[in-house]
Protein backbone atom coordinates (compact mmCIF):
# COMPACT_ATOMS: atom_id res chain seq x y z
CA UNK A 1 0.00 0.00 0.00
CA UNK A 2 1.48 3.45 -1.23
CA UNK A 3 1.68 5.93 1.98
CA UNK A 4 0.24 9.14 1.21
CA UNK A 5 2.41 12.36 1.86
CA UNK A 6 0.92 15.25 3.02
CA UNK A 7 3.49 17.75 1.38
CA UNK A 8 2.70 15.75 -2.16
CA UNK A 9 -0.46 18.47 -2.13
CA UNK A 10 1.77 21.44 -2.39
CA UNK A 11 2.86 20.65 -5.86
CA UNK A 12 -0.68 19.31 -6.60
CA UNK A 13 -2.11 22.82 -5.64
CA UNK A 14 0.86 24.41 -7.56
CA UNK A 15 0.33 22.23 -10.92
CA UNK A 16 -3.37 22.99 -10.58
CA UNK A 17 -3.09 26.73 -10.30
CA UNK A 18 -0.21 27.39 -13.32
CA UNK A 19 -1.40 24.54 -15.33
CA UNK A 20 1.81 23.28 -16.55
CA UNK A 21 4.78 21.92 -14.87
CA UNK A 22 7.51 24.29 -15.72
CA UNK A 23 5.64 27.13 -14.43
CA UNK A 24 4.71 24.99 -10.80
CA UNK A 25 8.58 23.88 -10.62
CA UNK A 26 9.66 27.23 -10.62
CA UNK A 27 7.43 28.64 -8.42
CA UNK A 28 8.14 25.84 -5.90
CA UNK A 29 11.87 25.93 -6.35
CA UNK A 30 12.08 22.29 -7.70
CA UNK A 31 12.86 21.11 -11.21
CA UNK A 32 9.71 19.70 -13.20
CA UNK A 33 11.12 16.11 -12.82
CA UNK A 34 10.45 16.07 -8.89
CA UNK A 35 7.36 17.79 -10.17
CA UNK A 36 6.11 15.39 -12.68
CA UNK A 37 7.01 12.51 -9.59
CA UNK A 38 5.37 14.00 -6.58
CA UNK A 39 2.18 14.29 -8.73
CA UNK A 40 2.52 10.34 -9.78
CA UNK A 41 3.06 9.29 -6.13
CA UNK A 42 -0.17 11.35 -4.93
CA UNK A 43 -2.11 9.98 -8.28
CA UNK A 44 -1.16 6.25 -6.70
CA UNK A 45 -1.70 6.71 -3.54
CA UNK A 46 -5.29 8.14 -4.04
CA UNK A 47 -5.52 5.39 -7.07
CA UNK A 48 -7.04 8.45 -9.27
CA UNK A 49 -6.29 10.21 -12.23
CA UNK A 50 -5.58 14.07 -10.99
CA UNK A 51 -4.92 15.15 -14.00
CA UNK A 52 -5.24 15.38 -17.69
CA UNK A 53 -1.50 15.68 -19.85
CA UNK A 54 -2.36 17.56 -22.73
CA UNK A 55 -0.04 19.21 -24.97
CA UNK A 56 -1.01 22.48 -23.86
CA UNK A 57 -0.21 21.78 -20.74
CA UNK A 58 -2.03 19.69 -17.34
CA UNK A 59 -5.70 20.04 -16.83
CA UNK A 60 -7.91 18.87 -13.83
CA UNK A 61 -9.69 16.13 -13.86
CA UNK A 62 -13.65 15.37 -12.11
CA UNK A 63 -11.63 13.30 -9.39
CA UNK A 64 -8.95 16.59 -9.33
CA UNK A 65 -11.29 19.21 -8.80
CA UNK A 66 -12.82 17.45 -6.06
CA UNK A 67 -8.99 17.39 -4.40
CA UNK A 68 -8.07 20.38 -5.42
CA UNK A 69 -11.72 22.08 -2.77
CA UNK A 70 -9.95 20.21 -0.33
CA UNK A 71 -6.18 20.65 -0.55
CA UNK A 72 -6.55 24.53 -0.39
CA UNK A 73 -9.32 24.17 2.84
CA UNK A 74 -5.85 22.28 3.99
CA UNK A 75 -3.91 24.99 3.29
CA UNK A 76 -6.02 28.12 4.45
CA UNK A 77 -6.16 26.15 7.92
CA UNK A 78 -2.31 25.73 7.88
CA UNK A 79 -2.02 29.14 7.13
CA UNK A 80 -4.30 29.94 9.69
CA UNK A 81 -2.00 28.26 12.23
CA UNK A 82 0.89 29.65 11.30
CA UNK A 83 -0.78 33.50 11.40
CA UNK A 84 -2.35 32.38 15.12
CA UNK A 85 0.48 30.67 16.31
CA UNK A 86 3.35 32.23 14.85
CA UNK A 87 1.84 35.47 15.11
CA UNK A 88 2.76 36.62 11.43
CA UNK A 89 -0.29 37.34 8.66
CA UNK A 90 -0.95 35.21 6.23
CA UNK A 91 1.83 34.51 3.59
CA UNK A 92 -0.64 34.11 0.33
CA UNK A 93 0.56 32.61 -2.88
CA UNK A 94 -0.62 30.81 -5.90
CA UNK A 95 -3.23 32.59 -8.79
CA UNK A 96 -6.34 34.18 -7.93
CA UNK A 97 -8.29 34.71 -11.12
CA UNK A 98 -10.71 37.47 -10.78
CA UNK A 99 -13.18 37.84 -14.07
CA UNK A 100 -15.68 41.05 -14.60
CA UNK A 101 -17.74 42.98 -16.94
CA UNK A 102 -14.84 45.03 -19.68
CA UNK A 103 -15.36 48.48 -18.49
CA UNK A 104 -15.72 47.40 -14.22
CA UNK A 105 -12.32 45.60 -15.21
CA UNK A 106 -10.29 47.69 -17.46
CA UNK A 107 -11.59 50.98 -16.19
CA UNK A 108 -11.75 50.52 -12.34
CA UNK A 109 -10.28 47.80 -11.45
CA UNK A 110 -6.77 47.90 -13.25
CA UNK A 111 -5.41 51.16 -12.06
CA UNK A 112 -6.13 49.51 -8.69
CA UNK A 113 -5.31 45.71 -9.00
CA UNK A 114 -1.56 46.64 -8.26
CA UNK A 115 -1.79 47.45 -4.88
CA UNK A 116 -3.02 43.61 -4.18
CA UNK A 117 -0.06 42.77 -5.35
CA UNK A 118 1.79 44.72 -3.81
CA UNK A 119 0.39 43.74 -0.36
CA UNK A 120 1.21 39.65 -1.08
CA UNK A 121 4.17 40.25 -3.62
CA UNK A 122 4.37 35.97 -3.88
CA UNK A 123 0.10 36.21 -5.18
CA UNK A 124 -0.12 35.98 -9.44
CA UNK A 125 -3.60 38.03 -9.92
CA UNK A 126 -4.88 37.38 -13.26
CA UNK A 127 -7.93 40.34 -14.28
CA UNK A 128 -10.14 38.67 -16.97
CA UNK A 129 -12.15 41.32 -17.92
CA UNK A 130 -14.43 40.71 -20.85
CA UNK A 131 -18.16 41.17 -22.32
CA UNK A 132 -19.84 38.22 -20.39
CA UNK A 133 -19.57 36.95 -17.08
CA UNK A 134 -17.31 33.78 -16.26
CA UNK A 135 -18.42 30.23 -15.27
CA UNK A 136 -17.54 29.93 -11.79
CA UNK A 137 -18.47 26.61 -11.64
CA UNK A 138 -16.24 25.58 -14.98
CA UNK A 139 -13.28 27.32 -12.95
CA UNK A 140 -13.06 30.41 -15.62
CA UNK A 141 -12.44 32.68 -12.88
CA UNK A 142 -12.37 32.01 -8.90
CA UNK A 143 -13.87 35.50 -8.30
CA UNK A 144 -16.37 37.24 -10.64
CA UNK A 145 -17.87 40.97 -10.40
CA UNK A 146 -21.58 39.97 -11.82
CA UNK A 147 -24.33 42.74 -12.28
CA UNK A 148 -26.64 40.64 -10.27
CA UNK A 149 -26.74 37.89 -7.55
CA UNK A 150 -26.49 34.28 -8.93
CA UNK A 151 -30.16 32.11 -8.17
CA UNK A 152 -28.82 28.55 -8.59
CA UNK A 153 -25.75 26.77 -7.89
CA UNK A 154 -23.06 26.46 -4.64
CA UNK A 155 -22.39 30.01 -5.19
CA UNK A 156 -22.13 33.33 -2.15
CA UNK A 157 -23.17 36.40 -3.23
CA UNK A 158 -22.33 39.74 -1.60
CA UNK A 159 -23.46 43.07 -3.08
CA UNK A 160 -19.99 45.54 -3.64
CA UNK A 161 -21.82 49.13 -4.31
CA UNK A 162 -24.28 50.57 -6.79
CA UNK A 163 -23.06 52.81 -9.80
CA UNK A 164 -24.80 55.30 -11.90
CA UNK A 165 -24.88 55.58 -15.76
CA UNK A 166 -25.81 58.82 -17.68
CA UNK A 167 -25.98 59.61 -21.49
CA UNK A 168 -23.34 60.99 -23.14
CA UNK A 169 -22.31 62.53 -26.36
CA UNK A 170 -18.87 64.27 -28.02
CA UNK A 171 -19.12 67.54 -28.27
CA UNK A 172 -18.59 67.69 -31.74
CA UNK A 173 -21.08 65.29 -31.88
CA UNK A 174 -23.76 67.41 -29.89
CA UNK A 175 -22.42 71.05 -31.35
CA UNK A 176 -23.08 69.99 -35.06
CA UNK A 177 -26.73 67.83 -34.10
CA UNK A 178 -30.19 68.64 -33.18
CA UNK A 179 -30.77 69.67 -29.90
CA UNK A 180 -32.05 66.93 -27.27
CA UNK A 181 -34.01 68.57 -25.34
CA UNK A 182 -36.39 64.87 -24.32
CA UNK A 183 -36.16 61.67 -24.66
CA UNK A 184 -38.09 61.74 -27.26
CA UNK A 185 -35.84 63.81 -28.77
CA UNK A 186 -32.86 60.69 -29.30
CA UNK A 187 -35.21 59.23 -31.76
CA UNK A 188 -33.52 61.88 -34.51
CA UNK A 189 -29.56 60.75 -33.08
CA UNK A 190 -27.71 58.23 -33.89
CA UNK A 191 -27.67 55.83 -30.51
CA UNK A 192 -24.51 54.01 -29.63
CA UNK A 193 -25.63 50.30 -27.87
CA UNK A 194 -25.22 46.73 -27.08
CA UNK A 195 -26.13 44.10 -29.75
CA UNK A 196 -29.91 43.08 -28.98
CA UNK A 197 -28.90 38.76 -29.01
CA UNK A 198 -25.46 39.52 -27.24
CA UNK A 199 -26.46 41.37 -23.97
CA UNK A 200 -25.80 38.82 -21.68
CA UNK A 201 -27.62 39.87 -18.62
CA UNK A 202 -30.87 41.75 -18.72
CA UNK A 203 -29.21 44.47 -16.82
CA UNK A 204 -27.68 46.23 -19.76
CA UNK A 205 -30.78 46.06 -21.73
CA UNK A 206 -32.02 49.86 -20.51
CA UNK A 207 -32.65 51.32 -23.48
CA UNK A 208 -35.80 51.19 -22.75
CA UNK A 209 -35.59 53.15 -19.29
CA UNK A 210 -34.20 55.97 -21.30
CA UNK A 211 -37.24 56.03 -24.07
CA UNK A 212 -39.75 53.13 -25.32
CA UNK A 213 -38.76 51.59 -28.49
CA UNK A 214 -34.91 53.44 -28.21
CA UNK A 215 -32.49 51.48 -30.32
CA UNK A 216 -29.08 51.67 -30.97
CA UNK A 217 -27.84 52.53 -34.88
CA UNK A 218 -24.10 51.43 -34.02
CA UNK A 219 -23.90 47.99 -31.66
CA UNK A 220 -20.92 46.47 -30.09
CA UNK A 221 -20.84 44.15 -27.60
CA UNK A 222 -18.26 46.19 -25.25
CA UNK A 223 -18.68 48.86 -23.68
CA UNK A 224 -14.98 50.19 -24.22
CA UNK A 225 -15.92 49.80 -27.93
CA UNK A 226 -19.05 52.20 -27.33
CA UNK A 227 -17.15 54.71 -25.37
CA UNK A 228 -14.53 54.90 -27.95
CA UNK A 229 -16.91 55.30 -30.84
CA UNK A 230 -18.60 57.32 -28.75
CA UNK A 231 -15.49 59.89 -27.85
CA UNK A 232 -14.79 59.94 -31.59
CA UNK A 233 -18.22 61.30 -32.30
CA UNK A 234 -20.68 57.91 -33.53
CA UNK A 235 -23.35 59.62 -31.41
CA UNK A 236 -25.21 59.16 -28.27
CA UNK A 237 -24.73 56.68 -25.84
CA UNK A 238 -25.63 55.32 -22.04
CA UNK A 239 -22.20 54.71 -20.28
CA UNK A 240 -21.47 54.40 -16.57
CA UNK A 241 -20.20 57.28 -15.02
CA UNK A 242 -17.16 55.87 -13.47
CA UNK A 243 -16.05 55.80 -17.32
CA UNK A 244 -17.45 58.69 -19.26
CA UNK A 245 -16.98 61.45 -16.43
CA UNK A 246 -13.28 61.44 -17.22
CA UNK A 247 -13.60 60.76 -20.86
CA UNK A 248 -13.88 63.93 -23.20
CA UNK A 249 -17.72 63.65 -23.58
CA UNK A 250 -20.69 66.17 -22.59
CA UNK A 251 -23.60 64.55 -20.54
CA UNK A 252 -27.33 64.60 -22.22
CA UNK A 253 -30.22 65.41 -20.31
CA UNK A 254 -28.24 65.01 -16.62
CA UNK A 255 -31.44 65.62 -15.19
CA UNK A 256 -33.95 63.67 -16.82
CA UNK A 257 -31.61 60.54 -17.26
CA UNK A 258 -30.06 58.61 -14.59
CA UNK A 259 -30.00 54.76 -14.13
CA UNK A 260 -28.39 52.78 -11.37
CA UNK A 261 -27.05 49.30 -11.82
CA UNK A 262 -25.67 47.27 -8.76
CA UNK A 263 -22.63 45.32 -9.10
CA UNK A 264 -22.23 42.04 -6.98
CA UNK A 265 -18.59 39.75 -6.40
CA UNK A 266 -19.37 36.12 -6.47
CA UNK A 267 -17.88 32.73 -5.43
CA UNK A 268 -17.81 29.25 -5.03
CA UNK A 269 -18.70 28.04 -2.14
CA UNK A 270 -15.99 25.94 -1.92
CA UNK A 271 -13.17 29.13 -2.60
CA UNK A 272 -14.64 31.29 0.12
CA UNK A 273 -12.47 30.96 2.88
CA UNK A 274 -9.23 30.30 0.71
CA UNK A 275 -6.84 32.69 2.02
CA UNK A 276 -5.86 34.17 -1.20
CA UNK A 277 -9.67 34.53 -2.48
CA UNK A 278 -10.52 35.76 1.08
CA UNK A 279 -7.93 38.19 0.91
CA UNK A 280 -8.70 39.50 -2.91
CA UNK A 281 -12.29 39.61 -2.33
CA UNK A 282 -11.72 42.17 1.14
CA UNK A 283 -9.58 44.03 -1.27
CA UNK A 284 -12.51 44.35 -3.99
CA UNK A 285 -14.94 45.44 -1.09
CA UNK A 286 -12.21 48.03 0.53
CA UNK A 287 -11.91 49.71 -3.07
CA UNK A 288 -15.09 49.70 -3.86
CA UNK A 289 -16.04 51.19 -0.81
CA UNK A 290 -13.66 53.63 -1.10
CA UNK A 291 -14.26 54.31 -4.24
CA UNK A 292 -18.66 55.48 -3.64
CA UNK A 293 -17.95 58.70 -5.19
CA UNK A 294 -16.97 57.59 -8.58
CA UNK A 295 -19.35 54.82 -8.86
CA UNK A 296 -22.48 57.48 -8.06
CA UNK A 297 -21.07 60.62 -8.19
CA UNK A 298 -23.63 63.49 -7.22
CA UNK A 299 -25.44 64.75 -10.10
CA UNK A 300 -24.26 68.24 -11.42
């Protein structure tokens, strides 16, 4: 009977977060032959299959995700131990993946993301910030910013902070156009949107909101697309205000137009008390916080 060691789950949890050996050997400080044998000696002694070897590198298997819950509850409680015991905070390493909507990522959360890693210098953050929220449960991200709160699945919800979103229009644009001076008045300008089939949460479908039957002339399914066309003139547009405020646009009816969106982090239930997704998601709710007056900024 093969004995199982304990420490064989370090380089399990490190092949399973960089997803190829090279990358886990140098992070642990071994070469990838020790690598490639402590994974064998764990795969026997659990008599499973951990992993997939693809060419592209090593991918989890049903019997490896299952292990891999469990190795890092092992590891936030050894953590633990050595903060309580030792008296020293947590030393966090590994990945944390952290997926959200393109303008929430690339707007807010980049020019902020480096002062998580500056606080755990041995944590890789990876920001996957696109037009569509990632499958927690397919392990596309381990955190995800979602416009609202999930209503199936092992998943924890907590709400991070509301934002506002205005209309907004070059001033080119606005200076060489018919007045708006309504609602009803954006039915003679061209409207920057979303594509109708790709909005992928009902949340960004407020067209509506602003005037029955509004529809967009020019559709992308980003929002940094719509704010660029937008800043180069394409026409009118709604954007949140934590993007457009800065940009070098004019704001259309401020006071008859103002929608508020929510936007919620999510998890696993499995990830919660990780250390390192514990400790990224109480950095997403510090900034956040911190960050009220952007997100809603008082109304001019």
């Amino acid at each position: 009977m093969n004995r199982f060691d304990w420490d064989d789950l370090r380089y399990f949890l490190s092949v399973a977060r960089a997803g190829r050996l090279t990358v886990a050997a140098r992070r642990l400080g071994a070469d990838h032959a020790t690598v490639s044998r402590r994974i064998t000696s764990l795969e026997t002694a659990l008599k499973a299959k951990l992993f997939e070897r693809r060419p592209h590198g090593y991918q989890l298997t049903a019997q490896g995700e299952q292990l891999l819950a469990n190795a890092e509850a092992i590891e936030t409680q050894a953590l633990a131990a050595q903060s309580e015991i030792g008296g020293a905070d947590l030393t966090l390493s590994g990945a944390v993946r952290v997926g959200a909507p393109d303008g929430f990522g690339s707007i807010f959360l980049a020019p902020r993301i480096g002062a998580l890693a500056e606080r755990y210098p041995e944590l890789d953050i990876q920001l996957v910030a696109m037009s569509r929220i990632p499958s927690l449960s397919k392990r596309e991200a381990d955190i995800a910013v979602s416009l609202n709160p999930p209503r199936e699945g092992r998943i924890v919800a907590r709400k991070l902070a509301d934002y506002d979103l205005a209309l907004y229009a070059a001033p080119a644009y606005l200076d060489a156009a018919l007045p708006v001076r309504s609602p009803q008045d954006l039915f003679e300008h061209r409207i920057v949107g979303y594509i109708d089939d790709l909005i992928y949460t009902p949340e960004l479908d407020y067209l509506d909101e602003v005037a029955k039957g509004l529809r967009p002339r020019i559709q992308s399914s980003s929002i940094l697309a719509q704010l660029a066309a937008t800043e180069a003139g394409a026409g009118v547009c709604v954007l949140p205000r934590f993007m457009a405020d800065g940009a070098r646009l004019r704001r259309v009816l401020p006071r008859e137009v103002t929608l508020t969106r929510s936007f919620w982090l999510i998890v696993h239930a499995d990830l919660r008390d990780v250390a390192r997704i514990r400790a990224t998601m109480d950095f997403l709710v510090r900034e956040t916080r911190a960050a009220r007056a952007v997100l809603q900024p008082e109304t001019a």
